[in-house]
Protein backbone atom coordinates (compact mmCIF):
# COMPACT_ATOMS: atom_id res chain seq x y z
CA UNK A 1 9.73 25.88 -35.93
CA UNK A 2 9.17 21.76 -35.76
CA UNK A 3 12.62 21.74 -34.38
CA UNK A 4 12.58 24.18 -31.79
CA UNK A 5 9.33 22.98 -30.74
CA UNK A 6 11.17 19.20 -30.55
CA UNK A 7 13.98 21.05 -28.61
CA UNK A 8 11.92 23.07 -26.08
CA UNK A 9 10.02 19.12 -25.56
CA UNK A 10 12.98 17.26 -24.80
CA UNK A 11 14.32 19.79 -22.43
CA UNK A 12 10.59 19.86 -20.63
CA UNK A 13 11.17 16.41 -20.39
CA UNK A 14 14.11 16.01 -18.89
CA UNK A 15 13.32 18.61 -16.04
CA UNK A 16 10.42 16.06 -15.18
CA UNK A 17 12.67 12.78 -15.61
CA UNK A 18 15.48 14.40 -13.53
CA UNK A 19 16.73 12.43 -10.21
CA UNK A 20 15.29 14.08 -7.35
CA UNK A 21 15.52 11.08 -5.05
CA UNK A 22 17.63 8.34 -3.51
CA UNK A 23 16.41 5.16 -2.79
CA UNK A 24 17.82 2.96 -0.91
CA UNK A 25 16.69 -0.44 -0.82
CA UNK A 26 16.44 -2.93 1.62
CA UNK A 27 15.52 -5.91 -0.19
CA UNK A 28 17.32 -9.33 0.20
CA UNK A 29 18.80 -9.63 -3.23
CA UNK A 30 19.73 -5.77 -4.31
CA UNK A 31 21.30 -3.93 -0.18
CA UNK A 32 24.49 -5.36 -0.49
CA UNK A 33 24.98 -3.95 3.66
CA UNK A 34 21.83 -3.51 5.42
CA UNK A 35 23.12 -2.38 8.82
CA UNK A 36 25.47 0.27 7.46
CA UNK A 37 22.09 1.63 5.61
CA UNK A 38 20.72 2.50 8.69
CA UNK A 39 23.45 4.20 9.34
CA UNK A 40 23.12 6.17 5.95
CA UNK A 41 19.46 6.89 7.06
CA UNK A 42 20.59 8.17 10.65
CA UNK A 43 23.04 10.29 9.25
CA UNK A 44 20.76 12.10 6.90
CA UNK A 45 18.30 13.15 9.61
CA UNK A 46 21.31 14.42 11.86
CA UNK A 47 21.94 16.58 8.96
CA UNK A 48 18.62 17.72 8.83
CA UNK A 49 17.58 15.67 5.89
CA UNK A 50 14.31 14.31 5.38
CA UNK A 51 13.87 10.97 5.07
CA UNK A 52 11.10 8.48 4.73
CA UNK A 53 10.65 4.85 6.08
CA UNK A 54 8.86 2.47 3.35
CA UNK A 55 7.26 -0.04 5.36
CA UNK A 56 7.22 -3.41 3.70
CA UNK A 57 8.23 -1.88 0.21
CA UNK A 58 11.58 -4.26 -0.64
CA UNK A 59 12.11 -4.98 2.73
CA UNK A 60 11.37 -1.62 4.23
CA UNK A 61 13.42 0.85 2.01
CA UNK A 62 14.49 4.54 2.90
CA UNK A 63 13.19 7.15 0.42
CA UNK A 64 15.86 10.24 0.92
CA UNK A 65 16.68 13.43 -1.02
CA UNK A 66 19.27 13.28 -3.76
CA UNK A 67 21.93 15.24 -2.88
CA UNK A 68 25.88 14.73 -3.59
CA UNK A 69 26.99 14.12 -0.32
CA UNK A 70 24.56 11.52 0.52
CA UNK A 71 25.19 9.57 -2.66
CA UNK A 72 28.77 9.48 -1.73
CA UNK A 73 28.37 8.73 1.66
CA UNK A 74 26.63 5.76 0.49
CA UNK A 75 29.35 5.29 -2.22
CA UNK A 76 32.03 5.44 0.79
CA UNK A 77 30.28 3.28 3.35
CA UNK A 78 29.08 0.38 0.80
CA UNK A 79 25.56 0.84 0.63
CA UNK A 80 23.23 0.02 -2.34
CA UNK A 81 21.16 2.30 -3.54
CA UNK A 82 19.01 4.04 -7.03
CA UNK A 83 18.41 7.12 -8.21
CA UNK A 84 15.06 8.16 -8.97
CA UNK A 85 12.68 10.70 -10.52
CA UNK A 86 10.23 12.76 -9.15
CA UNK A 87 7.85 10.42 -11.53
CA UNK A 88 8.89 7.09 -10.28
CA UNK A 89 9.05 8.62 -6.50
CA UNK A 90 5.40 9.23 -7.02
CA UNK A 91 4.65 5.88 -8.66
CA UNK A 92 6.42 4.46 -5.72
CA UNK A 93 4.34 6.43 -2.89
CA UNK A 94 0.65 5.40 -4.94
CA UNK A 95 1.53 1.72 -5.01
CA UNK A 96 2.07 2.27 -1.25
CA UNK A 97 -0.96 3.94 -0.84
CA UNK A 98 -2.95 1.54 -2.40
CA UNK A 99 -5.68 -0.04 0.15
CA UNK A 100 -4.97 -3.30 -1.38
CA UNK A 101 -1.49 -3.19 -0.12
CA UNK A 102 0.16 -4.11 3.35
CA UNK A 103 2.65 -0.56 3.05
CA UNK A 104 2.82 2.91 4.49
CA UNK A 105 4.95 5.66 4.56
CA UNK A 106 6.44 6.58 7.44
CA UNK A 107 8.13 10.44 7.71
CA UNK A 108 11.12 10.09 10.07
CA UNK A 109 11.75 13.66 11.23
CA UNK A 110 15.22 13.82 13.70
CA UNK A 111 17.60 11.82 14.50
CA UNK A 112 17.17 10.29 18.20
CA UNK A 113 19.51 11.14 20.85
CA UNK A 114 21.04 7.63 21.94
CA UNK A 115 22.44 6.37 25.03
CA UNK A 116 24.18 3.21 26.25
CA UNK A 117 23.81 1.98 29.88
CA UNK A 118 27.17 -0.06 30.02
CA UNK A 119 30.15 -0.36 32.39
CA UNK A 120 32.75 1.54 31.72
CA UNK A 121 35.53 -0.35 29.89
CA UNK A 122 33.24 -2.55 28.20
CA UNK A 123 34.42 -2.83 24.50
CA UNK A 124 31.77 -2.76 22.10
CA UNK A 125 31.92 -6.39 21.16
CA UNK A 126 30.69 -7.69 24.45
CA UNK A 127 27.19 -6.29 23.46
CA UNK A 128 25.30 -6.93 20.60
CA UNK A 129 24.39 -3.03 20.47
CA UNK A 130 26.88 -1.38 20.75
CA UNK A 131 28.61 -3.57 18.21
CA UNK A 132 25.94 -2.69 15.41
CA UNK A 133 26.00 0.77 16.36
CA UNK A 134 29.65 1.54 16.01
CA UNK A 135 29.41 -0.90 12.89
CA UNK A 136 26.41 1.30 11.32
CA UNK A 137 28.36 4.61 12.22
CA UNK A 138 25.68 5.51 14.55
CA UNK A 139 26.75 7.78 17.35
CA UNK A 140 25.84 7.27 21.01
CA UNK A 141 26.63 8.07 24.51
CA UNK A 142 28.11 5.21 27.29
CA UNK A 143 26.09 6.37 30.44
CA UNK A 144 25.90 3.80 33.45
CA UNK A 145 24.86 3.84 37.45
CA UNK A 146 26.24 7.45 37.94
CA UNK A 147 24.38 9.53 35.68
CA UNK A 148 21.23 7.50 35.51
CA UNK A 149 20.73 8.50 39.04
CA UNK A 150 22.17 11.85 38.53
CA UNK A 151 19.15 11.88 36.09
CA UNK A 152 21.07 12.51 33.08
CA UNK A 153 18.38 10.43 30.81
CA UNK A 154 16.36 13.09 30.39
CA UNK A 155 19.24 14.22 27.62
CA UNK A 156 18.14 10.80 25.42
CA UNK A 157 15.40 10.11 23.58
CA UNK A 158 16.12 6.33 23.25
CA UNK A 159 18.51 3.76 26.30
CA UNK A 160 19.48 0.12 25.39
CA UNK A 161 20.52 -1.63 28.42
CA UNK A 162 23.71 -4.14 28.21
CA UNK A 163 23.73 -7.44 29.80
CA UNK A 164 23.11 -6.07 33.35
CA UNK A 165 21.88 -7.57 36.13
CA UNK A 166 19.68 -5.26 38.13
CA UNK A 167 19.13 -7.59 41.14
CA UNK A 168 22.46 -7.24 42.66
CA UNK A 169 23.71 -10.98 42.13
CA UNK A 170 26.51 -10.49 39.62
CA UNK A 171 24.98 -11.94 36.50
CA UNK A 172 24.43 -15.42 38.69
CA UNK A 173 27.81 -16.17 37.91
CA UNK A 174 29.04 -17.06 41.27
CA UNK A 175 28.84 -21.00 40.66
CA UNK A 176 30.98 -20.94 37.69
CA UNK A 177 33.19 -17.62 38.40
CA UNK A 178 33.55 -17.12 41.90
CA UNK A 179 37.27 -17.61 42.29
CA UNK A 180 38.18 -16.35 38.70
CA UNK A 181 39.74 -12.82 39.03
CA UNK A 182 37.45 -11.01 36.64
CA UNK A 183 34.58 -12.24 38.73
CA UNK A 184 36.06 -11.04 41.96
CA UNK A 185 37.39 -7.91 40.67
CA UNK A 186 33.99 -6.79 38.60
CA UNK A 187 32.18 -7.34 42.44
CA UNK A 188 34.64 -5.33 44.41
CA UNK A 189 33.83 -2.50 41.65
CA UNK A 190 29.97 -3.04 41.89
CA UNK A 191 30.35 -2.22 46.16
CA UNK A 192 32.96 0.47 45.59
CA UNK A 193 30.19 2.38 42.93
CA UNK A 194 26.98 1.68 45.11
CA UNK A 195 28.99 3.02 48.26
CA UNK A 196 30.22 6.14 46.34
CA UNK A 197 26.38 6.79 45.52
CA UNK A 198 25.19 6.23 49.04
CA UNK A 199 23.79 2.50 49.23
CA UNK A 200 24.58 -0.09 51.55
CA UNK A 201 24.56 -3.03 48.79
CA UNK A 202 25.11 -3.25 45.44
CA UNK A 203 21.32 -4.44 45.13
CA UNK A 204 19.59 -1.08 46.36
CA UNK A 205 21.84 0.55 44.19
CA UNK A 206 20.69 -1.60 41.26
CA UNK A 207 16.86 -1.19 42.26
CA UNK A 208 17.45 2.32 42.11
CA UNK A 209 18.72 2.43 38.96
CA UNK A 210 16.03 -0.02 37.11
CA UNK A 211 13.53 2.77 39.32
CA UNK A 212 15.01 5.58 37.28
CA UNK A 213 15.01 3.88 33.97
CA UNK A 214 11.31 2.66 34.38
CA UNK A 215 10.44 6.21 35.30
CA UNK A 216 12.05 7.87 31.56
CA UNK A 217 10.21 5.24 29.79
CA UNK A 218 6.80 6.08 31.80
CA UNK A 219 7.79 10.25 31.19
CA UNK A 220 7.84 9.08 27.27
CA UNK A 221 11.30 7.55 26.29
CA UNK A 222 12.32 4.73 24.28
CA UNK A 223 13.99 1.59 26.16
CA UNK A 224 15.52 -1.35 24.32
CA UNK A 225 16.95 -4.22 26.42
CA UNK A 226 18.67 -7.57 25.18
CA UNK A 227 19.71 -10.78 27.40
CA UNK A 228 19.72 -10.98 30.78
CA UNK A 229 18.28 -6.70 30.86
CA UNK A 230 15.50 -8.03 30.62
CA UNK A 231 14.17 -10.05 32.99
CA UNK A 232 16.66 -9.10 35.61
CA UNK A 233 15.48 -5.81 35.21
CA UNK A 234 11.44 -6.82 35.97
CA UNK A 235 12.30 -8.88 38.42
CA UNK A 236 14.57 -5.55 40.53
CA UNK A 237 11.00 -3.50 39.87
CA UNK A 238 8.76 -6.59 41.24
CA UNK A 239 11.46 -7.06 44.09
CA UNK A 240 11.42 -3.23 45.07
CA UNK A 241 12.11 -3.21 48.69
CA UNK A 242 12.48 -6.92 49.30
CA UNK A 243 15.80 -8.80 49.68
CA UNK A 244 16.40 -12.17 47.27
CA UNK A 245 20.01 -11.80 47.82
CA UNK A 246 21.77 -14.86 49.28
CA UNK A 247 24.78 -13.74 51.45
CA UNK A 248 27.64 -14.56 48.82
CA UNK A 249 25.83 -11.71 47.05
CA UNK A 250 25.31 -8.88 49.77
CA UNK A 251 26.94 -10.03 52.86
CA UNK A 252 23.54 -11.36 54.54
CA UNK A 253 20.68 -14.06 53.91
CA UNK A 254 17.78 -13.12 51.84
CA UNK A 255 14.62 -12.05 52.95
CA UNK A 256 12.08 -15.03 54.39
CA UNK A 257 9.67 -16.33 51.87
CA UNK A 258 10.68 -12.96 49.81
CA UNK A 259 8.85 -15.28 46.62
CA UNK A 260 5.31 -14.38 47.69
CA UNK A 261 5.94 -10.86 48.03
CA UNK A 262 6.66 -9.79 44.47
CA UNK A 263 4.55 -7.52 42.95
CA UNK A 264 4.03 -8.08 39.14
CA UNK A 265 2.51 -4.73 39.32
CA UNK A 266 5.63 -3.18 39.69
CA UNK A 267 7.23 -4.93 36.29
CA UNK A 268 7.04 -4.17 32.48
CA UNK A 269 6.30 -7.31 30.60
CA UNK A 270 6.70 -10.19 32.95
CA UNK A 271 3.81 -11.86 35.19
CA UNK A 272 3.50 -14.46 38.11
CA UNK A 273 7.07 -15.75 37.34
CA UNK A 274 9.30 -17.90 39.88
CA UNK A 275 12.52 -16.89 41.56
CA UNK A 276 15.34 -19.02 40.90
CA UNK A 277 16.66 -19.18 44.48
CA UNK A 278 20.22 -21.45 44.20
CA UNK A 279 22.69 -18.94 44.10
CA UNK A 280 25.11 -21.57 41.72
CA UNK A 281 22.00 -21.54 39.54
CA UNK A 282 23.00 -19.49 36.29
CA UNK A 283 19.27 -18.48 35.87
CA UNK A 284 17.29 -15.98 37.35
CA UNK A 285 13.74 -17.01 36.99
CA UNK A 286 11.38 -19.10 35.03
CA UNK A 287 10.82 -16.22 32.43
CA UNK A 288 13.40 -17.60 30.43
CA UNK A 289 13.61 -21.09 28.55
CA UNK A 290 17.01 -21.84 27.85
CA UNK A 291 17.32 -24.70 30.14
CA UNK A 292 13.31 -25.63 29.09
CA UNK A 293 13.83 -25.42 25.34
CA UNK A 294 15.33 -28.70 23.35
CA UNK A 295 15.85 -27.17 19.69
CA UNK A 296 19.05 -28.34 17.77
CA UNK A 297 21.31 -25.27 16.64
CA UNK A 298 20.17 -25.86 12.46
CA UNK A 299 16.34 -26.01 13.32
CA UNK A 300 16.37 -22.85 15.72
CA UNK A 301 14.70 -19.82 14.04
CA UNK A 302 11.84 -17.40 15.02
CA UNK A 303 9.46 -16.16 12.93
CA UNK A 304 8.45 -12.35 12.92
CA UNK A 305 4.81 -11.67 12.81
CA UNK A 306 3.08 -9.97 10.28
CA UNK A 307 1.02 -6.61 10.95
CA UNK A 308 -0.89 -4.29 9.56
CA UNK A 309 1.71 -0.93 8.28
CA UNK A 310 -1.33 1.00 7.59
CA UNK A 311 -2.86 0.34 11.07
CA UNK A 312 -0.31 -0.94 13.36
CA UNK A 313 2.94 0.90 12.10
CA UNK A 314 5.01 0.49 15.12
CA UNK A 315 5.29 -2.85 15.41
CA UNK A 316 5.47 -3.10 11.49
CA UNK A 317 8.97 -0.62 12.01
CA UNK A 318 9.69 -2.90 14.20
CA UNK A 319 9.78 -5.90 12.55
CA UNK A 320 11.14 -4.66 8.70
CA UNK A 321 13.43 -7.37 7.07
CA UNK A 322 14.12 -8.86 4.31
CA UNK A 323 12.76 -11.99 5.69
CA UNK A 324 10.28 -13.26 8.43
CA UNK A 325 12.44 -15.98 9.52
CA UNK A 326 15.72 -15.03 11.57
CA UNK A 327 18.50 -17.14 13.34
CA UNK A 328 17.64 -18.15 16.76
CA UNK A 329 20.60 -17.64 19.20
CA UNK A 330 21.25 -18.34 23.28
CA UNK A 331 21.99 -16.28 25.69
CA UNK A 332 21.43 -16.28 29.69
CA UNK A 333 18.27 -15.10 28.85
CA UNK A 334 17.14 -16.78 25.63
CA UNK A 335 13.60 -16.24 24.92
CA UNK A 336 10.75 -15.41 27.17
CA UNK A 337 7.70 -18.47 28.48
CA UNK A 338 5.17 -16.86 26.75
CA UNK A 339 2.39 -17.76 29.85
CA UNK A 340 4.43 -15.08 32.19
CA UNK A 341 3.97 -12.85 29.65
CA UNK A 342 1.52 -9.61 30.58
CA UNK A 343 -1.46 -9.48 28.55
CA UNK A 344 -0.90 -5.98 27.05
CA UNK A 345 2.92 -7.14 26.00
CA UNK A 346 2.93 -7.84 22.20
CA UNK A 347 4.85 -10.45 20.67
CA UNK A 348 6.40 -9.69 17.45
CA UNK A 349 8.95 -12.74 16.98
CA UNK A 350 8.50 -16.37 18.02
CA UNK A 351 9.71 -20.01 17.66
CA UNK A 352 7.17 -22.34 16.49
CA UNK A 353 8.68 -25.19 17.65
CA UNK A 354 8.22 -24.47 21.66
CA UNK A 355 5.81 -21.53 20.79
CA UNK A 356 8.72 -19.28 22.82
CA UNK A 357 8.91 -15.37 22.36
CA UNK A 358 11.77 -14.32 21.23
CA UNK A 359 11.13 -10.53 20.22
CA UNK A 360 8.48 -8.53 22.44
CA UNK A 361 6.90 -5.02 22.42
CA UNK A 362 5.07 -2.74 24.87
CA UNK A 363 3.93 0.36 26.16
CA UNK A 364 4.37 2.30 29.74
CA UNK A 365 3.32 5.42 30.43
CA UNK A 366 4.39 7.38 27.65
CA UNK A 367 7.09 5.34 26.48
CA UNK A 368 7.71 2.45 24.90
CA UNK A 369 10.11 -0.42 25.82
CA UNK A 370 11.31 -3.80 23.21
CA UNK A 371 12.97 -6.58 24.74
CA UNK A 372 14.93 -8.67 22.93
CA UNK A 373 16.38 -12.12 23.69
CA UNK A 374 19.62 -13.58 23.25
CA UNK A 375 23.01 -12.70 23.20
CA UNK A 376 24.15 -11.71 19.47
CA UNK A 377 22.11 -12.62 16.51
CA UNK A 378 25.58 -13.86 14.54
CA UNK A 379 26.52 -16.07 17.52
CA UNK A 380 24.46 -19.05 18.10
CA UNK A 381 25.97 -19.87 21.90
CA UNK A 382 28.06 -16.94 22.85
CA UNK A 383 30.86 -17.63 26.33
CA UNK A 384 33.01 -15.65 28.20
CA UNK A 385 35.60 -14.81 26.36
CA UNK A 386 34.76 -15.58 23.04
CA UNK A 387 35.97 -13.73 19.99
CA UNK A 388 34.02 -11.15 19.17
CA UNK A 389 31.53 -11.02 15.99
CA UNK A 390 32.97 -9.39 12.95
CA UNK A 391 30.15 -7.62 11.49
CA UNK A 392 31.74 -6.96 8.10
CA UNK A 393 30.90 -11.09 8.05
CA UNK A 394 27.22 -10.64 8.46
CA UNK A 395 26.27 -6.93 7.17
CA UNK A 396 23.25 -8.56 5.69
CA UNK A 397 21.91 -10.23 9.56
CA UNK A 398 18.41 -10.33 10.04
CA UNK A 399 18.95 -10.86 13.29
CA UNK A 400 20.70 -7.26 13.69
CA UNK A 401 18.37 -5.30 11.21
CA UNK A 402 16.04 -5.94 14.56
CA UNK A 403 18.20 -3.96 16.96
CA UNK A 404 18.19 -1.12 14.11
CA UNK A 405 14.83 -0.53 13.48
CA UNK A 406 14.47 -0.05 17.43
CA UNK A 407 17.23 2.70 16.60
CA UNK A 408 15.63 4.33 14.42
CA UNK A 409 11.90 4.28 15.62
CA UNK A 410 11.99 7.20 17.91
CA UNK A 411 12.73 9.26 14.72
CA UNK A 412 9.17 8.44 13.36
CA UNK A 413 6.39 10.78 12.91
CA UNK A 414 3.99 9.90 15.90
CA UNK A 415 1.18 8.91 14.42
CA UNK A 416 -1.92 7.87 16.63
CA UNK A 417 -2.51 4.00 17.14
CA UNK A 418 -5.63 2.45 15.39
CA UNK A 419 -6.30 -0.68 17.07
């Protein structure tokens, strides 16, 4: 009788010890690739998984279901991860519970529908995105000019915008480029698209565009921009209806003193900023600080602020890592002069040493927008026609973990802001 009670006991106890559970960690020592991971955690929720984000719990680890295919789809794609009970799920979930400690779980209920505003041909090494998101194994759509203003965003829950230039001047490459072939041949397609869609210059067409992407992120999308995206595309909204194009750009001089008659209103995150009006000049405004900033390579980084998971959890999605302290790296638009910065923009990464932001947050209408700056986080002082970055080399980059967790936001339970 002893013995069949013993028997009948283990068995009860291995029902409650069995693996229900994967975790996958994203701590610095044990995720041997970080950005695939997201890609694990975005492919669960497109199979209609669930999945939860663990907000500052070794590094922000995913808490998914154990199931056979998702263990070896980790097993395939290189990504770390542990097999838990039901027992030490729940241990996991109190410690995060705990008042005493900076965590929360997050639910993430569907994967987001994603979308790429890019030129077509681009390959996805010439932007930092789309690099990490074929890398992770994260599908997306290519949209650009065409089926913005055809309207076609309303299909997305989430756009990044490449290295555009939304005012119409070609990326203010004209004093370096002008006679190079690319340069020439990249304008002649710019008027050829903007006459197809019915505008004069390539400028109104632009306008129009950075008009339709400002109104999906007002109607409630999700709008992640990198480099020169994003100042050139507040300054197109501040410059709506007023000509800053010199006549290399659009065929006739800009508008007379066109400088006082921005309206800041009109833009996301940037304030009372100056026009850079030398059409040689590979700058756009004084929003950003690469020719202001004096920071040797080795003693760039930015920190990322700390917040609250329990009380502020979209900035704490935001800024999960395995560390606070990430690579700076240059781009046309490096980092952002904090003073032309709107007061309702948060800042959730900066560099102590010039007190530059470097990673910034807000919210417009319904929507949401992060602007990043820099070119790619694995290439300190990326040029035209430079290699590109082989991620397989830096699968553990703090710097890119950032552009993921924008990724995967929009798949968050909403939960209603505290503060």
């Amino acid at each position: 009788m002893l013995k069949k009670l013993f028997y009948i006991f283990l068995f009860l106890l291995s029902i409650t010890a069995k693996a229900s559970f994967i975790l996958v960690p994203m701590d610095e020592t044990t995720q041997q690739n970080h950005l695939k991971a997201y890609g694990i955690t975005f492919w669960c929720l497109d199979k209609n998984y669930k999945a939860s984000w663990l907000l500052n719990y070794r590094g922000g680890s995913f808490l998914l279901p154990d199931a056979e295919e998702i263990r070896k789809e980790c097993q395939i794609r290189g990504v770390s991860f542990e097999i838990i009970s039901d027992g030490e799920e729940l241990a996991i979930l109190n410690e995060i519970s705990s008042p005493s400690q900076n965590m929360e779980s997050v639910v993430l209920e569907k994967a987001p529908k994603i979308a790429v505003y890019t030129p077509k041909g681009k390959q996805p090494w010439d932007d930092a995105v789309t690099l990490v998101l074929t890398y992770a194994e994260i599908p997306f759509t290519a949209i650009y000019d065409d089926e913005v203003l055809s309207d076609q965003l309303l299909l997305y829950d989430w756009l990044h915008l490449h290295h555009e230039d939304f005012t119409g001047q070609y990326g203010k490459f004209y004093g370096a480029y002008k006679n190079v072939p690319w340069y020439i041949e990249q304008k002649k397609e710019a008027e050829t698209l903007a006459a197809k869609l019915g505008y004069a210059k390539v400028s109104q067409e632009k306008g129009a565009v950075a008009k339709k992407i400002r109104d999906f992120v007002i109607g409630g999308g999700f709008m992640f921009a990198m480099c020169s995206a994003t100042d050139s595309f507040d300054i197109a909204l501040a410059a709506d209806g007023v000509d800053i194009c010199e006549a290399m750009f659009d065929g006739d001089p800009s508008e007379g003193n066109y400088q006082s008659k921005m309206n800041y209103s009109n833009s996301f995150a940037f304030k009372d900023f100056t026009l850079e009006r030398k059409p040689e000049q590979y700058e756009f405004s004084d929003i950003d600080m690469t020719s202001k900033r004096r920071i040797p390579m080795e003693k760039d980084y930015f920190t990322l602020m700390e917040f609250s998971a329990k009380w502020d959890p979209i900035p704490s999605m935001l800024c999960q890592n395995h560390t606070q302290l990430v690579k700076g790296f240059m781009g046309q638009t490096t980092a952002f002069d904090a003073p032309l910065m709107k007061s309702n923009v948060l800042v959730m990464g900066t560099c102590e040493l010039n007190g530059e932001a470097r990673y910034i947050h807000g919210q417009k209408g319904k929507g949401m927008f992060t602007f990043y700056g820099g070119h790619d986080p694995e290439d300190f002082q990326h040029q035209v026609g430079d290699p590109p970055t082989v991620l397989d080399l830096h699968s553990n980059s703090p710097g890119y973990r950032l552009i993921l967790n924008n990724v995967l936001f929009p798949a968050a339970r909403k939960k209603k802001l505290k503060t």
